[in-house]
C-alpha atoms as a PDB file:
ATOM      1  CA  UNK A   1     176.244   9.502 -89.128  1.00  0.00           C
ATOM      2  CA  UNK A   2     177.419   6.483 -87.922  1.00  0.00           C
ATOM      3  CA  UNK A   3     175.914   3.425 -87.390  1.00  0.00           C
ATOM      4  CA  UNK A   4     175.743   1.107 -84.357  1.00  0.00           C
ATOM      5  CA  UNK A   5     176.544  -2.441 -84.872  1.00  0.00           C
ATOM      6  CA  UNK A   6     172.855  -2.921 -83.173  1.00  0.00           C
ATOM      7  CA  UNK A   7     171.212  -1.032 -85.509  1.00  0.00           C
ATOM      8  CA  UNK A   8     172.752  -2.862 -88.668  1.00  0.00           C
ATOM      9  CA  UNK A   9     170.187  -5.960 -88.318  1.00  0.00           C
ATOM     10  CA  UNK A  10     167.641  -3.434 -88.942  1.00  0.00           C
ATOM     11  CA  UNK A  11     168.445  -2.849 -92.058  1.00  0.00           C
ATOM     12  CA  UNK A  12     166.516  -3.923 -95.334  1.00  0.00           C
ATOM     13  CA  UNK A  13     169.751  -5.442 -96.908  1.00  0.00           C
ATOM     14  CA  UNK A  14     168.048  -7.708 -98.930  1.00  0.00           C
ATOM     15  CA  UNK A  15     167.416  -5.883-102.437  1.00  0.00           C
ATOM     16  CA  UNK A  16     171.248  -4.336-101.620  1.00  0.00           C
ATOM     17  CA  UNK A  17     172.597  -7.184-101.094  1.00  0.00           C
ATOM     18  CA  UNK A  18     171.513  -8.905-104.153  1.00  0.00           C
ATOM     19  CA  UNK A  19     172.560  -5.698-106.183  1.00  0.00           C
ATOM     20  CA  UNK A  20     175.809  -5.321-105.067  1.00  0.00           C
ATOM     21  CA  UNK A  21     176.498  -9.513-105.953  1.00  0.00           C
ATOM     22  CA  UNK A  22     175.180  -8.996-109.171  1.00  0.00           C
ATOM     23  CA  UNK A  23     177.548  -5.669-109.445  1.00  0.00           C
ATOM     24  CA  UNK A  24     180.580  -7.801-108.556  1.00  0.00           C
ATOM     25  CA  UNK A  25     180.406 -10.438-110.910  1.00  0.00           C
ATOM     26  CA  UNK A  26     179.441 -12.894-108.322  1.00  0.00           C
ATOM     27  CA  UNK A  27     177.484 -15.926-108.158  1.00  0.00           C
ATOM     28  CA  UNK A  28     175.252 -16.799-104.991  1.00  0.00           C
ATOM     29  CA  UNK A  29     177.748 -19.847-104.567  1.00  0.00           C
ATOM     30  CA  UNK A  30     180.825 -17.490-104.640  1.00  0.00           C
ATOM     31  CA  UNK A  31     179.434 -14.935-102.021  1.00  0.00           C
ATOM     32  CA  UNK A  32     178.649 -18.034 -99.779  1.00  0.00           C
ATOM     33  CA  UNK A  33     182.242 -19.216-100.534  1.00  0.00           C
ATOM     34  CA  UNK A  34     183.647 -16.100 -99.192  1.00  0.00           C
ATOM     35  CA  UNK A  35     181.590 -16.043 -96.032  1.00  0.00           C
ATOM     36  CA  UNK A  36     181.862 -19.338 -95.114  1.00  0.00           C
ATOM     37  CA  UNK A  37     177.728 -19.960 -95.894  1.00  0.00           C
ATOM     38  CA  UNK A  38     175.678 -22.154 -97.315  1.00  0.00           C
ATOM     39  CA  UNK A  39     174.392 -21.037-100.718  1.00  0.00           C
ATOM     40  CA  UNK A  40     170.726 -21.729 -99.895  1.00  0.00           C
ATOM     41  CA  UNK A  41     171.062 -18.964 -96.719  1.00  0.00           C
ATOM     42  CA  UNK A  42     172.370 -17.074 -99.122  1.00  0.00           C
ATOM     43  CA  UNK A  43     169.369 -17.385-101.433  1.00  0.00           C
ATOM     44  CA  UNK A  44     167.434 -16.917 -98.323  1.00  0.00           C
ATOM     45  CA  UNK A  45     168.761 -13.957 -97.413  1.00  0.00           C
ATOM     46  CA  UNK A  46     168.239 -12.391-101.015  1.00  0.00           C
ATOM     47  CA  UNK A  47     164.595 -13.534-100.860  1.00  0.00           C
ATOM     48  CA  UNK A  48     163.963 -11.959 -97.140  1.00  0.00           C
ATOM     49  CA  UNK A  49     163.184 -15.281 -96.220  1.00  0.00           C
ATOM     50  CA  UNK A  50     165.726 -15.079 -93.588  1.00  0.00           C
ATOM     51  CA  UNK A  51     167.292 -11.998 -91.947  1.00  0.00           C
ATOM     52  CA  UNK A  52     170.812 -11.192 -92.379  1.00  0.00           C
ATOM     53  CA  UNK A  53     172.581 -11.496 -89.328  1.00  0.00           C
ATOM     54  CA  UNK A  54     174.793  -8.061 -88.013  1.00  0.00           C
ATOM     55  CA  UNK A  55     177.843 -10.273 -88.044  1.00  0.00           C
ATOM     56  CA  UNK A  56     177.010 -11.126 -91.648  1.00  0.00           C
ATOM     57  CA  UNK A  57     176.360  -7.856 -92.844  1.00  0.00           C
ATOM     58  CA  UNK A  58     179.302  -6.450 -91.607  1.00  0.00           C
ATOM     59  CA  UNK A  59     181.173  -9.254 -93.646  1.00  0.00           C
ATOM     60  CA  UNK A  60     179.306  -8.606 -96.656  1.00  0.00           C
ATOM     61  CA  UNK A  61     180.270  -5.114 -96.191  1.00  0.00           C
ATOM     62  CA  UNK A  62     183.996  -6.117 -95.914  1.00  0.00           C
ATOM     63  CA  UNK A  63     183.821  -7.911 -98.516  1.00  0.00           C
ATOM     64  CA  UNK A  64     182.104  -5.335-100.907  1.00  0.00           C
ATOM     65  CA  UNK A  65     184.769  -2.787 -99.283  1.00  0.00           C
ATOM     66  CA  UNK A  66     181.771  -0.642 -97.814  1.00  0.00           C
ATOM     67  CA  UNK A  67     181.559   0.790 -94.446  1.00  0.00           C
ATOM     68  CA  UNK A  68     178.156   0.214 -92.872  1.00  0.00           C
ATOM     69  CA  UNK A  69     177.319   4.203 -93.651  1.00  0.00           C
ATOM     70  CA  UNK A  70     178.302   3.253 -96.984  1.00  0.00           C
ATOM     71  CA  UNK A  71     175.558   0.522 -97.111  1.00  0.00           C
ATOM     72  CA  UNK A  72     172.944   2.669 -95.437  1.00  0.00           C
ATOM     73  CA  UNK A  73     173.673   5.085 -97.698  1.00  0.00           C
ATOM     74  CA  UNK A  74     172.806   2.547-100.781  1.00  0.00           C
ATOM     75  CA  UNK A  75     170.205   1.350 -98.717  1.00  0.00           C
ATOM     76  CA  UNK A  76     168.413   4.933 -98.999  1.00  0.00           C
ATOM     77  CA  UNK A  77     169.539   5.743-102.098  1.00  0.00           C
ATOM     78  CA  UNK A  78     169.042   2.716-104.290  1.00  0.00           C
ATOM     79  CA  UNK A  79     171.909   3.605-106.416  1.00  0.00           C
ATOM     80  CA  UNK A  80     173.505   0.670-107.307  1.00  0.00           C
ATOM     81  CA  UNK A  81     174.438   0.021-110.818  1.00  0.00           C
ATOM     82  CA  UNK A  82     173.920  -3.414-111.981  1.00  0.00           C
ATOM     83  CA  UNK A  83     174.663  -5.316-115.078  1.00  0.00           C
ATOM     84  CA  UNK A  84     171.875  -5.959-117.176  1.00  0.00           C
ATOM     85  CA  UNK A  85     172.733  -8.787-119.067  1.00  0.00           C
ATOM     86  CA  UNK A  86     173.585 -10.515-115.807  1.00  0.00           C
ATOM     87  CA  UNK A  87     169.952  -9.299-114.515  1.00  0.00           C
ATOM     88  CA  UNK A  88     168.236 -10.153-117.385  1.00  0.00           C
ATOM     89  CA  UNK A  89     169.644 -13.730-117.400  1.00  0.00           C
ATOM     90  CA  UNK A  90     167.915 -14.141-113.758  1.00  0.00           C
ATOM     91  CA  UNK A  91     165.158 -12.882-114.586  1.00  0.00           C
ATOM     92  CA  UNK A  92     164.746 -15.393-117.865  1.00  0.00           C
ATOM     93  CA  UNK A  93     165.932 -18.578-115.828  1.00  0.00           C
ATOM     94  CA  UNK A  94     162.890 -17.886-113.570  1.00  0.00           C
ATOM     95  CA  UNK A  95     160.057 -17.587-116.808  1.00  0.00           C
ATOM     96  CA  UNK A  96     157.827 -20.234-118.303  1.00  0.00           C
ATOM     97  CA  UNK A  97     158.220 -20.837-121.956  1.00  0.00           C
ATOM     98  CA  UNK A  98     155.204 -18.953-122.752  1.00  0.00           C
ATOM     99  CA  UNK A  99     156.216 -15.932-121.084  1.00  0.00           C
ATOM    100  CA  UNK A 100     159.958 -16.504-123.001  1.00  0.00           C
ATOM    101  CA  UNK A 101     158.287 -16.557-126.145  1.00  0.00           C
ATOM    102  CA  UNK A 102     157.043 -13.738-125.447  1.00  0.00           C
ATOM    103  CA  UNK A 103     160.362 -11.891-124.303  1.00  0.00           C
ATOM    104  CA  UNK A 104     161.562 -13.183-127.772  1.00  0.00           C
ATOM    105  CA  UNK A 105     159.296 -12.066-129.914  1.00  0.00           C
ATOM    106  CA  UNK A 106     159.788  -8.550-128.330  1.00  0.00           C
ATOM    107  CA  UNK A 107     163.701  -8.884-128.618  1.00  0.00           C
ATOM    108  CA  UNK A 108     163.922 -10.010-131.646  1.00  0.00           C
ATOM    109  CA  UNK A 109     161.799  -7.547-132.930  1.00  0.00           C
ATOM    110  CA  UNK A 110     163.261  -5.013-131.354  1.00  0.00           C
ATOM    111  CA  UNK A 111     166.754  -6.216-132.990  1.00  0.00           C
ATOM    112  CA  UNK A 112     165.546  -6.051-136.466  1.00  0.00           C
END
């Protein structure tokens, strides 16, 4: 199947897209680097607060070395392998202390 470029806006890139940064070792700022974007449309675009333009997409694609099939194939599939430490490192940068005591007492406890 292949894709039209008109059809590429309509798809939910968001989750993907934030996979496939995290996959590559890169930071919001260094995808927004490479396109040319501001970090915080970046951040936007991650959050589905803003929709990822076609001309975008197909960049990110480029850059990623996908071919839009390729993406709407991830898209569907939701096979993207990510690296958890990176993940988990999000994740914890976003949590009140309480709820980080909490991850701690389960990690360390799990580490005994």
């Amino acid at each position: 199947m292949n894709l039209a470029l008109q059809d590429c806006e309509k798809l939910p890139t968001a989750q993907v897209l934030r996979d496939l940064r995290i996959w590559a070792g890169m930071r919001i700022r260094d995808l927004a680097k490479l396109l040319g974007l501001s970090h915080t449309l970046i951040c936007h675009y991650e959050q589905s607060r803003q929709p990822i333009a076609c001309k975008q997409i197909i960049e990110m694609c480029r850059i990623f070395n996908l071919s839009l099939d390729d993406l709407n194939k991830l898209l569907r599939s939701g096979d993207i392998l990510i690296n958890f430490k990176d993940e988990c490192h999000l994740l914890i940068t976003k949590m009140d202390n309480k709820k980080l005591q909490d991850v701690y007492q389960v990690l360390k406890s799990m580490a005994a």
